[in-house]
Protein backbone atom coordinates (compact mmCIF):
# COMPACT_ATOMS: atom_id res chain seq x y z
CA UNK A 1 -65.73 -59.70 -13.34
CA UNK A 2 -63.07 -60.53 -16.11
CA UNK A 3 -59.31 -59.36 -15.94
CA UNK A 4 -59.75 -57.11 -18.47
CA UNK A 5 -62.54 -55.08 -16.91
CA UNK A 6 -60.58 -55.49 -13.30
CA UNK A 7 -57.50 -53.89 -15.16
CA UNK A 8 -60.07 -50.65 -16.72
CA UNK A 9 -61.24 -49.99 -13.18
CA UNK A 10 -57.88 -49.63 -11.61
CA UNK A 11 -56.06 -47.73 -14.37
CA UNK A 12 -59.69 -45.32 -13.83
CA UNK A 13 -58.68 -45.51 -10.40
CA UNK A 14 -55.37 -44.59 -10.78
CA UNK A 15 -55.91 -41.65 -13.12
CA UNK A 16 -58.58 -40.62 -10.66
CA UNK A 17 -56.40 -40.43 -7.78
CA UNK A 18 -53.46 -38.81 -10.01
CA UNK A 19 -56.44 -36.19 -11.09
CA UNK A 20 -57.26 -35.12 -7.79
CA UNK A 21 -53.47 -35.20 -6.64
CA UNK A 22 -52.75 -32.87 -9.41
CA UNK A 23 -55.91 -30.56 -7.97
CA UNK A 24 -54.85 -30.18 -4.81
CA UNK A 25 -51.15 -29.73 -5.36
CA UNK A 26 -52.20 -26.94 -7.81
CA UNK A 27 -54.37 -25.23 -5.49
CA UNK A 28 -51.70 -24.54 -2.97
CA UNK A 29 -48.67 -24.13 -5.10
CA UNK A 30 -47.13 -21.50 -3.68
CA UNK A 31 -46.81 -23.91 -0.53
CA UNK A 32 -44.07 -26.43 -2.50
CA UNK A 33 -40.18 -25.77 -3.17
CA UNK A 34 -39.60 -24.68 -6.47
CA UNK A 35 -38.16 -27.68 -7.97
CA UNK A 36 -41.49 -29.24 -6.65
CA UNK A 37 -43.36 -26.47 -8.62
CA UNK A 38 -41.86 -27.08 -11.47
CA UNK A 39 -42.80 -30.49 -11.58
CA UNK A 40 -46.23 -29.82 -10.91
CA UNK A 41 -46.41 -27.18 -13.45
CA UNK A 42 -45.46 -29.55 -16.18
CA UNK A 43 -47.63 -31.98 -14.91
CA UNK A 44 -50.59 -29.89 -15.29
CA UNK A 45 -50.01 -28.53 -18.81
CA UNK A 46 -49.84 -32.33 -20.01
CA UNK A 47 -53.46 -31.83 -19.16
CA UNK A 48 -54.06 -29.00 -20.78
CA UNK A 49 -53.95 -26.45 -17.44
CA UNK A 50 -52.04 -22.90 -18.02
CA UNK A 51 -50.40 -21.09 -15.23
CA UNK A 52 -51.85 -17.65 -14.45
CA UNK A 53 -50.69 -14.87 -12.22
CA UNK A 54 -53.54 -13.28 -10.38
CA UNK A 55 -54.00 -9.17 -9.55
CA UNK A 56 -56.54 -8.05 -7.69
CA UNK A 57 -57.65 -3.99 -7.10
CA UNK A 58 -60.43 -3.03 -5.36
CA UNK A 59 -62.23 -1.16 -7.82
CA UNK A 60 -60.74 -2.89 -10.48
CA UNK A 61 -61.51 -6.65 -9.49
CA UNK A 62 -59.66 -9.99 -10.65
CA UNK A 63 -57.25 -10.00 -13.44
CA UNK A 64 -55.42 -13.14 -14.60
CA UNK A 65 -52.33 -12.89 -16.65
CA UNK A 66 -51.82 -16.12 -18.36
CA UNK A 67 -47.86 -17.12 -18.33
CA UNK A 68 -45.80 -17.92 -20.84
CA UNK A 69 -45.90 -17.00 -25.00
CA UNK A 70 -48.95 -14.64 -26.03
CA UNK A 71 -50.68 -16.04 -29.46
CA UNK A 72 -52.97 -13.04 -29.47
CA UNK A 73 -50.36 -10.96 -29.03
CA UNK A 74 -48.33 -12.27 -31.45
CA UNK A 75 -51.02 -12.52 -34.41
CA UNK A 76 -52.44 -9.04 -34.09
CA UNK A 77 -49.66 -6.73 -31.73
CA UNK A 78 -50.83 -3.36 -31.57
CA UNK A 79 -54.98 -4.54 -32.16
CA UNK A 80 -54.03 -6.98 -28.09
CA UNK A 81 -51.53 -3.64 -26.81
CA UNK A 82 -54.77 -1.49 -27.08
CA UNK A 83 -57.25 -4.06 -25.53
CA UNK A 84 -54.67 -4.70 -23.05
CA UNK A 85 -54.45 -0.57 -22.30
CA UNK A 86 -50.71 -0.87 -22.98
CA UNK A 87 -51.01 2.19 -24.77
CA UNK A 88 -47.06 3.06 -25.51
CA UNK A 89 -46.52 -0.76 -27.19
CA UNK A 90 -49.71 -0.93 -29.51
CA UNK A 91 -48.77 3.37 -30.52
CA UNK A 92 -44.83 1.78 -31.19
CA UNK A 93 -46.06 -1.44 -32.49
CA UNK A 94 -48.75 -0.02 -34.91
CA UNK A 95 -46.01 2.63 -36.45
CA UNK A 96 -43.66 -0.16 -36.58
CA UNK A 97 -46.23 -2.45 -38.45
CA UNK A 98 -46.94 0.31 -40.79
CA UNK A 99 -43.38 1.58 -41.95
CA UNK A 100 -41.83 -1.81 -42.18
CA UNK A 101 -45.34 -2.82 -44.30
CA UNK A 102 -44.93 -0.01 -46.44
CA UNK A 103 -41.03 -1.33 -46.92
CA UNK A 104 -42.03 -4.56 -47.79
CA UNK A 105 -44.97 -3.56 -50.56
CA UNK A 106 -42.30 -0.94 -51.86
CA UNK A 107 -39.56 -3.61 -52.58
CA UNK A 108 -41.97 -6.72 -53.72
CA UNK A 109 -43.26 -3.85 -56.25
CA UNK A 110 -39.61 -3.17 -57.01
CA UNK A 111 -39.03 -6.55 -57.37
CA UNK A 112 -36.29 -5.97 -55.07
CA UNK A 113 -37.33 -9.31 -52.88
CA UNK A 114 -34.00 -9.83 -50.97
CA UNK A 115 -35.10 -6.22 -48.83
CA UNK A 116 -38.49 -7.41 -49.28
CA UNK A 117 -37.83 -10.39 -47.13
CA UNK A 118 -35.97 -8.40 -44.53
CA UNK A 119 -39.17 -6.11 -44.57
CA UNK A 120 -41.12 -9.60 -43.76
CA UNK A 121 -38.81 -10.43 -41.17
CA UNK A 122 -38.75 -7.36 -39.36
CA UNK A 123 -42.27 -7.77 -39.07
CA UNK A 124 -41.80 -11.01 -37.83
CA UNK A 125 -39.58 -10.11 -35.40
CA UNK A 126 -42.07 -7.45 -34.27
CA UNK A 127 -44.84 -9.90 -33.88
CA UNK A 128 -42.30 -12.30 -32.20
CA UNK A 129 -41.49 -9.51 -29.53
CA UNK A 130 -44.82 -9.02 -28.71
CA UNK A 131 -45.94 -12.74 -28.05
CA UNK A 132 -42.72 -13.12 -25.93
CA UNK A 133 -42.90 -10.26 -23.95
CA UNK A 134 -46.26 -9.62 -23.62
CA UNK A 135 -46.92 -11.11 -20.66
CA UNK A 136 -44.16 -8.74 -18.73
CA UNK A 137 -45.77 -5.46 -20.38
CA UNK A 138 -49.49 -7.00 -19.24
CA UNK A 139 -47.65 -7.34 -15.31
CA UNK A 140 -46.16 -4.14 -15.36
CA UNK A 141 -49.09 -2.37 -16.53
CA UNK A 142 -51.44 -3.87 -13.41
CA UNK A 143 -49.18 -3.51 -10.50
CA UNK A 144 -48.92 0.66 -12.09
CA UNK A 145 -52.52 1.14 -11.79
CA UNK A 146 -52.46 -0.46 -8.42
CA UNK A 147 -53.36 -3.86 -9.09
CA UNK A 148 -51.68 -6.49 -6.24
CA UNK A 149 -50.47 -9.87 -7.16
CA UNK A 150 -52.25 -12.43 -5.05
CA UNK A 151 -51.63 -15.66 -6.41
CA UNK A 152 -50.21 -18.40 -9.41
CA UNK A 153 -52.56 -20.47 -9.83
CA UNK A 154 -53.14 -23.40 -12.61
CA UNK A 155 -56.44 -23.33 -14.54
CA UNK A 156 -57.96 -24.06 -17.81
CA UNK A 157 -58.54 -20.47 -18.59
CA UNK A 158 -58.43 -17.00 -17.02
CA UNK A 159 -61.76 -17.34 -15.51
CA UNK A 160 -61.34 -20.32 -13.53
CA UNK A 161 -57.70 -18.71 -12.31
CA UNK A 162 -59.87 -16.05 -10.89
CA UNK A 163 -62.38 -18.11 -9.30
CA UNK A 164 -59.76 -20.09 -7.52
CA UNK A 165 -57.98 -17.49 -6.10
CA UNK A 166 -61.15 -15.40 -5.22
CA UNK A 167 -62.62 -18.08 -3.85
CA UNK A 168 -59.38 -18.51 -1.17
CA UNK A 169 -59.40 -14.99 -0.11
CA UNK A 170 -63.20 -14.98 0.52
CA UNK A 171 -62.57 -18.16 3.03
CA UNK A 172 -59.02 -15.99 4.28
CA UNK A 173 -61.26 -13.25 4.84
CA UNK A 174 -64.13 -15.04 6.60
CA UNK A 175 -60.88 -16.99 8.57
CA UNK A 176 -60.16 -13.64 9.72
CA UNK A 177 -63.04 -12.10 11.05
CA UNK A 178 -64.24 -14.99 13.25
């Protein structure tokens, strides 16, 4: 075996074992200090994890909230408020849209573009708002329809969030009853 392909085996080795660190230190983050957590955190979205915040209600099942800025939310606000059920934000975000859109079309056709791009702005700032806060409203909105925060976890997407953390309170619940 040549140096070269010696070298390829441990750095596979060593990424392997980094991996599987990561894993486990992710699956029981709630166990670390924060600083610790932090680091972690980071760690994981180099490779492309997300942290999520898991609710669970009994009738309701799983929901992960996926932390940090909301694309979806900012691209289309009041369309992601209504899917979301935040009722209030996409009713306030959908009559903001519209006014400050009618604004904007008014001046451009006035050729009044200095207002026009405070129109555009305003709708930026809209769009910005809901990206940025989303997550909060998304929270908020769970733990009022009785929804219980059970876990952060790191994932690739929602639905592995949700397996993780159902899967430890089946084997907490099994724990239990023995």
């Amino acid at each position: 075996m040549s140096e070269i392909e010696l070298d390829e085996i441990k750095e596979m080795w060593a990424k392997e074992v980094k991996d599987n660190l990561l894993k486990a230190a992710t699956e029981d983050l709630n166990n670390y200090p924060e600083e610790v957590q932090r680091v972690i955190i980071e760690e994981a979205h180099k490779r492309g994890l997300e942290t999520y915040k898991v609710y669970y209600h009994r009738t309701g099942g799983y929901r992960a909230v996926k932390q940090g800025f909301y694309w979806l939310a900012f691209w289309f606000p009041f369309f992601w408020a209504f899917a979301m059920k935040l009722w209030l934000q996409g009713i306030i975000g959908f009559i903001v849209i519209e006014v400050l859109d009618s604004f904007y079309w008014t001046f451009r056709e006035q050729n009044d573009f200095g207002h026009g791009i405070v129109a555009f702005l305003l709708i930026l700032t809209n769009s910005i708002i809901f990206g940025a806060f989303g997550k909060r409203w998304r929270t908020k909105s769970l733990v009022k329809r009785g929804f219980e925060y059970k876990d952060t976890v790191t994932a690739m997407d929602t639905e592995d969030a949700i397996i993780q953390v159902a899967d430890r309170n089946e084997e907490g619940e099994k724990g239990d009853s023995d």
